[in-house]
Protein backbone atom coordinates (compact mmCIF):
# COMPACT_ATOMS: atom_id res chain seq x y z
CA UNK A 1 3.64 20.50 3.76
CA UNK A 2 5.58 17.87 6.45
CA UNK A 3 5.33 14.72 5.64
CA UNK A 4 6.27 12.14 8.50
CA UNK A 5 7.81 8.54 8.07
CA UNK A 6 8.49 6.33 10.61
CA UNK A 7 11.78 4.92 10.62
CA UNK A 8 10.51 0.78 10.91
CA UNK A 9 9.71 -2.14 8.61
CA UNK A 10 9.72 -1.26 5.13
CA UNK A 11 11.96 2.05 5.86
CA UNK A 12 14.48 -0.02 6.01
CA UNK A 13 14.23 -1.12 2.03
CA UNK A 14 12.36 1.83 0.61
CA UNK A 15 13.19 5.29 2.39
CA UNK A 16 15.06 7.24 -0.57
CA UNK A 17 12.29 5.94 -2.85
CA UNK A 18 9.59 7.74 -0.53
CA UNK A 19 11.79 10.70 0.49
CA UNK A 20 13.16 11.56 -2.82
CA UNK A 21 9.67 11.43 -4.35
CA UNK A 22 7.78 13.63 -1.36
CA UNK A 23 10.76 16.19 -1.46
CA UNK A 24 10.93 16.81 -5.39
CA UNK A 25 7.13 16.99 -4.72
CA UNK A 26 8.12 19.89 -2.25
CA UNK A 27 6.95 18.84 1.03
CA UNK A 28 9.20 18.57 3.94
CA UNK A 29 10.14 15.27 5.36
CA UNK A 30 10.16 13.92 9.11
CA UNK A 31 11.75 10.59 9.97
CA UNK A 32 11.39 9.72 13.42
CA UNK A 33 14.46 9.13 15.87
CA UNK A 34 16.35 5.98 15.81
CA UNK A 35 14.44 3.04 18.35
CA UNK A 36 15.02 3.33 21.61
CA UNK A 37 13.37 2.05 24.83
CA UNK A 38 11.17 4.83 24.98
CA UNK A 39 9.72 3.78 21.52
CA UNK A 40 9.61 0.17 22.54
CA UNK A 41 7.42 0.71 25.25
CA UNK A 42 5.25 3.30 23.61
CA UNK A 43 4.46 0.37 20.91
CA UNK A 44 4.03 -1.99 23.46
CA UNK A 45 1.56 0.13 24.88
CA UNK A 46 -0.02 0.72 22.08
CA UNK A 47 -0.61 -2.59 19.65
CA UNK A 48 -2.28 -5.74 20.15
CA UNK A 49 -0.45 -8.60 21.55
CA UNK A 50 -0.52 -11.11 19.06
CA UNK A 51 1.49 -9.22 16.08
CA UNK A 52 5.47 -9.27 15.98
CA UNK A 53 8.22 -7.03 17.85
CA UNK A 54 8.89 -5.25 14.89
CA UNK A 55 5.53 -4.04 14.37
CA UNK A 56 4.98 -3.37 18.34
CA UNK A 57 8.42 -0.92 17.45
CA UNK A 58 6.64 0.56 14.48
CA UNK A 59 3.57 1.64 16.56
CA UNK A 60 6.25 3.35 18.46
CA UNK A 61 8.07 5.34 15.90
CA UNK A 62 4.13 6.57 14.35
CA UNK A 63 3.20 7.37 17.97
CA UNK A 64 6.48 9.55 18.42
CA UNK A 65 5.35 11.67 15.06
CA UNK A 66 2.01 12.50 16.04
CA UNK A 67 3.95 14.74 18.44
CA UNK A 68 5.81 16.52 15.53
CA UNK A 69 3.85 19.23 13.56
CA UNK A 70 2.75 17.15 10.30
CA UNK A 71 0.34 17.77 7.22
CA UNK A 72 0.16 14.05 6.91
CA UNK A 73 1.96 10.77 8.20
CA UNK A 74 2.90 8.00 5.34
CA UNK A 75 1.94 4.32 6.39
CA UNK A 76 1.72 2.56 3.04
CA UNK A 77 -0.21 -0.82 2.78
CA UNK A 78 2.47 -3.51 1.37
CA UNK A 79 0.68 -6.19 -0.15
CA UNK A 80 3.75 -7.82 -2.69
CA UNK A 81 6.15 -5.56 -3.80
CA UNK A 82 7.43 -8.19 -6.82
CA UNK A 83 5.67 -10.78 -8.95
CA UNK A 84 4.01 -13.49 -7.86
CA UNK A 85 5.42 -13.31 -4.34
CA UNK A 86 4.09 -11.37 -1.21
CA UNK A 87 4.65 -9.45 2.20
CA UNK A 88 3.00 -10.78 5.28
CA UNK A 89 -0.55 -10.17 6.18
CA UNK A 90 0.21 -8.07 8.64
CA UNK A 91 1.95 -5.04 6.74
CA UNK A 92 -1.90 -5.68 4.75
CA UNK A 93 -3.65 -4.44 7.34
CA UNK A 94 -1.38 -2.14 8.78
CA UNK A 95 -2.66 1.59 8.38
CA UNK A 96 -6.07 0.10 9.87
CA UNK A 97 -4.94 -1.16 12.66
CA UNK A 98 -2.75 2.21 13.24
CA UNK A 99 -5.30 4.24 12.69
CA UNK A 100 -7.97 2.32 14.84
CA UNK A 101 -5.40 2.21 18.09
CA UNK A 102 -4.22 6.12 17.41
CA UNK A 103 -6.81 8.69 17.48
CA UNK A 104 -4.55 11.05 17.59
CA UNK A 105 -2.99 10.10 14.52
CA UNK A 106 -2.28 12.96 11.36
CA UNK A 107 -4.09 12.36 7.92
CA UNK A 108 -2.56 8.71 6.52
CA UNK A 109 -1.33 9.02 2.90
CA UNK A 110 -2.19 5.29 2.23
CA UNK A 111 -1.28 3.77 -0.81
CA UNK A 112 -1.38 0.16 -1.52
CA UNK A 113 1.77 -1.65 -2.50
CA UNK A 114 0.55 -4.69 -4.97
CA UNK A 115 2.84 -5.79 -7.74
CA UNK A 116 1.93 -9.21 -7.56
CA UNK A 117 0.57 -9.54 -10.92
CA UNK A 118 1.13 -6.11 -12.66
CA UNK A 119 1.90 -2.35 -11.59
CA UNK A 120 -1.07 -0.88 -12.93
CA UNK A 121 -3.23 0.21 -9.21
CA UNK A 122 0.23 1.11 -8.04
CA UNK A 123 0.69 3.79 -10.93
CA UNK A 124 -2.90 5.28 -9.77
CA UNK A 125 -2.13 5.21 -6.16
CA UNK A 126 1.16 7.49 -7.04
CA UNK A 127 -0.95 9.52 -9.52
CA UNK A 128 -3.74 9.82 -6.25
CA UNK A 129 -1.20 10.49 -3.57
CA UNK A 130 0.81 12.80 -5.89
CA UNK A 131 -2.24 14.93 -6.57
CA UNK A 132 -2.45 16.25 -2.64
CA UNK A 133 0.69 18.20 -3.72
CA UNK A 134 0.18 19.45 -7.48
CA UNK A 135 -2.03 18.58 -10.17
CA UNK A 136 0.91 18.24 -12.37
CA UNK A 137 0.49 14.56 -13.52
CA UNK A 138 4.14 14.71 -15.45
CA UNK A 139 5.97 15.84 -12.24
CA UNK A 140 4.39 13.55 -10.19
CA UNK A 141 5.74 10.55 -12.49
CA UNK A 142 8.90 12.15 -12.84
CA UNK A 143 9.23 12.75 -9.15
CA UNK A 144 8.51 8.81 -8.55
CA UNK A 145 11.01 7.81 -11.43
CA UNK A 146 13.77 10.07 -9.60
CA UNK A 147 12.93 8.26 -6.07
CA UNK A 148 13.54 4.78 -8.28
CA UNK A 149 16.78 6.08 -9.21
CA UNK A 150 17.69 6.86 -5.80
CA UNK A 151 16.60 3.75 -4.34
CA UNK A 152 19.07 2.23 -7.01
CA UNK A 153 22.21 4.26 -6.18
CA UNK A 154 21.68 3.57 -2.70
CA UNK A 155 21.20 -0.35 -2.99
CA UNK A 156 24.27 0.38 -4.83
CA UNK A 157 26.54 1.00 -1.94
CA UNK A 158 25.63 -2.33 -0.21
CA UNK A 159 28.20 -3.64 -3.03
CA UNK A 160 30.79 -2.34 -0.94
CA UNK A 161 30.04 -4.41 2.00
CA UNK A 162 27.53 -2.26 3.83
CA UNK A 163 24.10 -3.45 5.20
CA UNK A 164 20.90 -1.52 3.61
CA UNK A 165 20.27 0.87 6.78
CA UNK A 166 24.18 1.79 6.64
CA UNK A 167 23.51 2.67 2.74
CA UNK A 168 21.17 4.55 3.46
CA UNK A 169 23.08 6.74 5.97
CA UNK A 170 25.59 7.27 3.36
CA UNK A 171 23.21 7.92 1.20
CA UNK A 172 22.06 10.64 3.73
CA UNK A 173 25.50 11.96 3.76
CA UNK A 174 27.05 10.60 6.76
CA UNK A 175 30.58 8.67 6.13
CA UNK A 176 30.55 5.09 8.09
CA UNK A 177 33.77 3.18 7.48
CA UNK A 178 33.84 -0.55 7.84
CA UNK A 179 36.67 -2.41 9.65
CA UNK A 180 39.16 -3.34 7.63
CA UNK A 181 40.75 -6.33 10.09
CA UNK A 182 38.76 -9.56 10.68
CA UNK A 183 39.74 -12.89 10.96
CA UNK A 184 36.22 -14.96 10.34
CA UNK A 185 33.45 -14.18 7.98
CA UNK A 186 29.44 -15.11 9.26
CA UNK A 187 26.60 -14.61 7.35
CA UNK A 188 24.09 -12.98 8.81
CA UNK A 189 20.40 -13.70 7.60
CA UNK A 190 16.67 -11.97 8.88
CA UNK A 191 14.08 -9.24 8.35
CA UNK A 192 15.87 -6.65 7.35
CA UNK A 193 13.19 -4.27 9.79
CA UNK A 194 14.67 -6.47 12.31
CA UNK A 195 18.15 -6.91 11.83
CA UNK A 196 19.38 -3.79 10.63
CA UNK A 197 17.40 -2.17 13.79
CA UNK A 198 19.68 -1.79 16.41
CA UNK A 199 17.38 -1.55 19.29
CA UNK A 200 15.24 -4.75 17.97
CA UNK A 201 18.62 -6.58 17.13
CA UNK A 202 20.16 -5.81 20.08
CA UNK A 203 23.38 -4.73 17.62
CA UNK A 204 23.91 -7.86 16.36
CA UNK A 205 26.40 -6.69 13.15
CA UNK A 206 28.04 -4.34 15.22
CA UNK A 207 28.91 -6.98 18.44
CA UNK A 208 30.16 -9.46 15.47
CA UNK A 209 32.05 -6.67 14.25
CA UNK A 210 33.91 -5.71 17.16
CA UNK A 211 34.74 -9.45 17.84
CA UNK A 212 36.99 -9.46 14.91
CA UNK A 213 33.69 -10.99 12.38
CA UNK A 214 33.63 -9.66 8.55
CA UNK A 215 29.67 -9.50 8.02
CA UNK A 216 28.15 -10.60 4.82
CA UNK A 217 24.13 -10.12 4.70
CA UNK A 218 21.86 -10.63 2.02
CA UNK A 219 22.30 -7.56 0.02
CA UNK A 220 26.27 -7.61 -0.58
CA UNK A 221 25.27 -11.19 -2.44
CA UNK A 222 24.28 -11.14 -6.04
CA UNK A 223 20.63 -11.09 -6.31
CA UNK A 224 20.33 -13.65 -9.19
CA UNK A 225 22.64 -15.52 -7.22
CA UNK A 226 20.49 -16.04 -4.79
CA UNK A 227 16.85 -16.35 -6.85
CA UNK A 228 18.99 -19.13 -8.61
CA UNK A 229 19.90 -21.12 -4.83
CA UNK A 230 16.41 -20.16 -3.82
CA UNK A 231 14.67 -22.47 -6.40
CA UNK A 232 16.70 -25.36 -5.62
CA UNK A 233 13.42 -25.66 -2.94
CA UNK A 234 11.03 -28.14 -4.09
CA UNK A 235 8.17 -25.65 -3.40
CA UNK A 236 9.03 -21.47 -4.19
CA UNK A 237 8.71 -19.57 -1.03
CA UNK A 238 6.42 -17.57 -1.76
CA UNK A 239 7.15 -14.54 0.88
CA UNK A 240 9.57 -11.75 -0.45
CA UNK A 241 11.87 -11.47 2.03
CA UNK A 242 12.18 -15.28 3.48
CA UNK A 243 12.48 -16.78 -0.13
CA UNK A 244 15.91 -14.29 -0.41
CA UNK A 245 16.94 -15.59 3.20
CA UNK A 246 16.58 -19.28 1.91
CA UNK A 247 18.60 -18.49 -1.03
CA UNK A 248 21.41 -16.35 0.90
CA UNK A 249 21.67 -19.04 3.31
CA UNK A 250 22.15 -21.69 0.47
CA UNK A 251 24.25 -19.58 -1.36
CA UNK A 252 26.37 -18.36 1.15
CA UNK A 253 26.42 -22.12 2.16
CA UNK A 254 28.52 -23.14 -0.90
CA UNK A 255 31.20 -20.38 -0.48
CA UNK A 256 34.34 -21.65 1.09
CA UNK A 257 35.16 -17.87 2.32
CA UNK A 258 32.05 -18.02 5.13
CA UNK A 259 32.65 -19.75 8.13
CA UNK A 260 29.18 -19.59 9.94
CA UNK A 261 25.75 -18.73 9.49
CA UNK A 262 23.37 -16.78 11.72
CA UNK A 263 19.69 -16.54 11.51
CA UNK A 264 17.73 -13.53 13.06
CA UNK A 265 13.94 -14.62 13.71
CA UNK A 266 11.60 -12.58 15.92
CA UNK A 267 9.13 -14.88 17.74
CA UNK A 268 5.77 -14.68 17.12
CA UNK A 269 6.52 -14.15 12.87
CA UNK A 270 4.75 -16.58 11.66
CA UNK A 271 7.15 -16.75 8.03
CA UNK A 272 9.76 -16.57 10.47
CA UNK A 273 8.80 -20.28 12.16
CA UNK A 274 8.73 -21.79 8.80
CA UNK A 275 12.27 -20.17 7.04
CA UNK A 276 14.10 -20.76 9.93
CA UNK A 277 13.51 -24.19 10.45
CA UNK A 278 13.81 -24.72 6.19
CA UNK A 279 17.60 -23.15 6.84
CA UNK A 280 18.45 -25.38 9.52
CA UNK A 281 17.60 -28.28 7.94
CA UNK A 282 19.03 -27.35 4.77
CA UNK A 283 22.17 -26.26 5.59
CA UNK A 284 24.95 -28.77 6.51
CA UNK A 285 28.19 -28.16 5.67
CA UNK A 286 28.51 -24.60 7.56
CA UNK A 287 28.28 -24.05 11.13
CA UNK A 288 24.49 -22.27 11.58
CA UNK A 289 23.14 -20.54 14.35
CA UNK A 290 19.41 -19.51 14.98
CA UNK A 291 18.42 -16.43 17.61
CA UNK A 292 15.08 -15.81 18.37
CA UNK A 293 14.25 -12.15 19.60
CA UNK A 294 11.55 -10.50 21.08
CA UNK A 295 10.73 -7.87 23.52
CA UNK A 296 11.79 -9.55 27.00
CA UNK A 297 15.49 -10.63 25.11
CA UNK A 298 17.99 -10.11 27.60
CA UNK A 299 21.43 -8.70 25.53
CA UNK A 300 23.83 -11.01 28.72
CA UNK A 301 22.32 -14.24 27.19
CA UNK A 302 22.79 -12.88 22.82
CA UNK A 303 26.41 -11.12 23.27
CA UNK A 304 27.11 -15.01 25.39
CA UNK A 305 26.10 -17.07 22.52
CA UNK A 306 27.41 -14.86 19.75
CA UNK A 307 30.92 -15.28 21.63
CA UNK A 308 30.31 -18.98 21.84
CA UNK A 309 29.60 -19.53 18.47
CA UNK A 310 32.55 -16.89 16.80
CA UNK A 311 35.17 -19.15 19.49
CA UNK A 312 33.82 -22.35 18.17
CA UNK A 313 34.41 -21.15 14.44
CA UNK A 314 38.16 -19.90 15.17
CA UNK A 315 39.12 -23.33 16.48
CA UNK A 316 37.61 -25.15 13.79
CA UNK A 317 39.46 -23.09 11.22
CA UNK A 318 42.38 -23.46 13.48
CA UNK A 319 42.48 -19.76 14.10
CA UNK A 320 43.31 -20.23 18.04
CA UNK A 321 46.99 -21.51 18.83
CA UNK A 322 46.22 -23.33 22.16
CA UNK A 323 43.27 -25.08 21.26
CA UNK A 324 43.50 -28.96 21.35
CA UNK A 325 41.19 -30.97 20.54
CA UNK A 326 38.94 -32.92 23.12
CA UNK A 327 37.84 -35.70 20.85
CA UNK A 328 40.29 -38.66 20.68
């Protein structure tokens, strides 16, 4: 059997979890290409107007696969994929709203993601899914422990200074090597769906790269690190993913090795609106930078703020020899 995945939103976090545990399994599976234009404007075509980019781009990425010869097409339904916290209503609904707008969509394998109080419905739904390949209730657990591992040696690699989507391409087996010379550090903060997409992002890590930035992002930082900065908030944030930008941002913050901060929001997220603005105002001792995205972003305006903002951080650390000072 071929089992398709679309390479958006949770992909980004999860893949070798999913593909390890379909392949020991023994179906085949079919990622679709990296985003490009095309799949921008075949989401675009496709979703409603009201949700967010990133989902517009996954519409694009399912739409490509029901070209490709598949048993079935995997669109799970994320509800909260730790305790007591949760994704956004959106991801929810998600293999509905697919399957209402695509009629000529493949079978869904929809299981429903929903840790928030215990793993117990999420056992079933592997058991359930499982099942369409063997009755074998032992290999089916196995196969899911092995995808765990996976997803664990992978995370792994971001130790090493690599984003989650380049993990997973070593992972993969392809060899990325990171520049070695650099001469400011940035943090760089957002949905990971978003930031570590290159169409979405525009190649945000890769521009800062090039103009001489050392890139730190949320998973080279030490996860209880960053639960620990994150409940410094009066009130926990209560959505995955923005309560570990809040606590990057204040960790990252308090080390004297970052010179600048950069926050990746897509407009029209509603968690988005909130996190940013709960950044900015927390963070005052580093230099922070907030760039809103969405699908009529021109690059000219991004690549002329990004230089802006890396020039302003060399002459404050007195990394440019002519500058002088206009104040005074």
């Amino acid at each position: 059997m071929r089992v398709g995945i679309p390479r958006g939103l949770f992909y980004h976090y999860y893949y070798p979890l999913w593909k390890t545990f379909f392949q020991d399994l023994g179906a085949e599976v079919v990622t679709s290409a990296s985003t490009n234009r095309r799949t921008v404007e075949r989401g675009i075509e496709s979703a409603v107007d009201e949700v967010c980019f990133p989902i517009k781009v996954y519409y694009g990425h399912v739409r490509e696969l029901c070209h490709q010869e598949l048993n079935y097409i995997f669109i799970p339904r994320l509800v909260s994929v730790e305790p007591k916290s949760y994704i956004c209503p959106n991801f929810m609904g998600l293999p509905d709203m697919i399957n209402s707008a695509l009629p000529e969509l493949p079978p869904v394998i929809d299981i429903t993601v929903d840790v928030s109080k215990n793993d117990r419905l999420l056992k079933r739904d592997i058991i359930r899914v499982g099942q369409i390949f063997t009755d074998n209730k032992n290999h089916i657990k196995q196969a899911y422990q092995h995808g765990q591992d996976e997803l664990h040696k992978c995370r792994n690699i971001c130790r090493d200074g690599y984003n989650i989507s380049e993990a997973i391409r070593i992972w993969d087996g392809e060899q990325i090597v990171l520049p070695s010379t650099y001469n400011i550090n940035i943090g760089v903060l957002g949905h990971g769906y978003s930031l570590y997409d290159q169409t979405i992002s525009m190649n945000l890590i890769d521009r800062l790269r090039k103009m001489g930035c050392r890139v730190q992002v949320v998973e080279t930082l030490d996860r209880d690190a960053i639960e620990v900065k994150a409940a410094e908030i009066p009130k926990r944030v209560f959505w995955t993913l923005g309560r570990k930008s809040v606590g990057s941002a204040l960790y990252m913050e308090g080390q004297s090795e970052i010179d600048g901060i950069i926050y990746l929001a897509c407009f029209g997220c509603g968690p988005d609106s909130m996190i940013g603005e709960i950044i900015e105002r927390k963070i005052k001792n580093k230099a922070f930078m907030m760039i809103n995205i969405d699908e009529h972003t021109g690059e000219a305006g991004m690549v002329t703020r990004l230089e802006a903002f890396c020039d302003m951080l060399r002459r404050r650390a007195g990394k440019v020899e002519d500058y002088i000072s206009a104040h005074g």
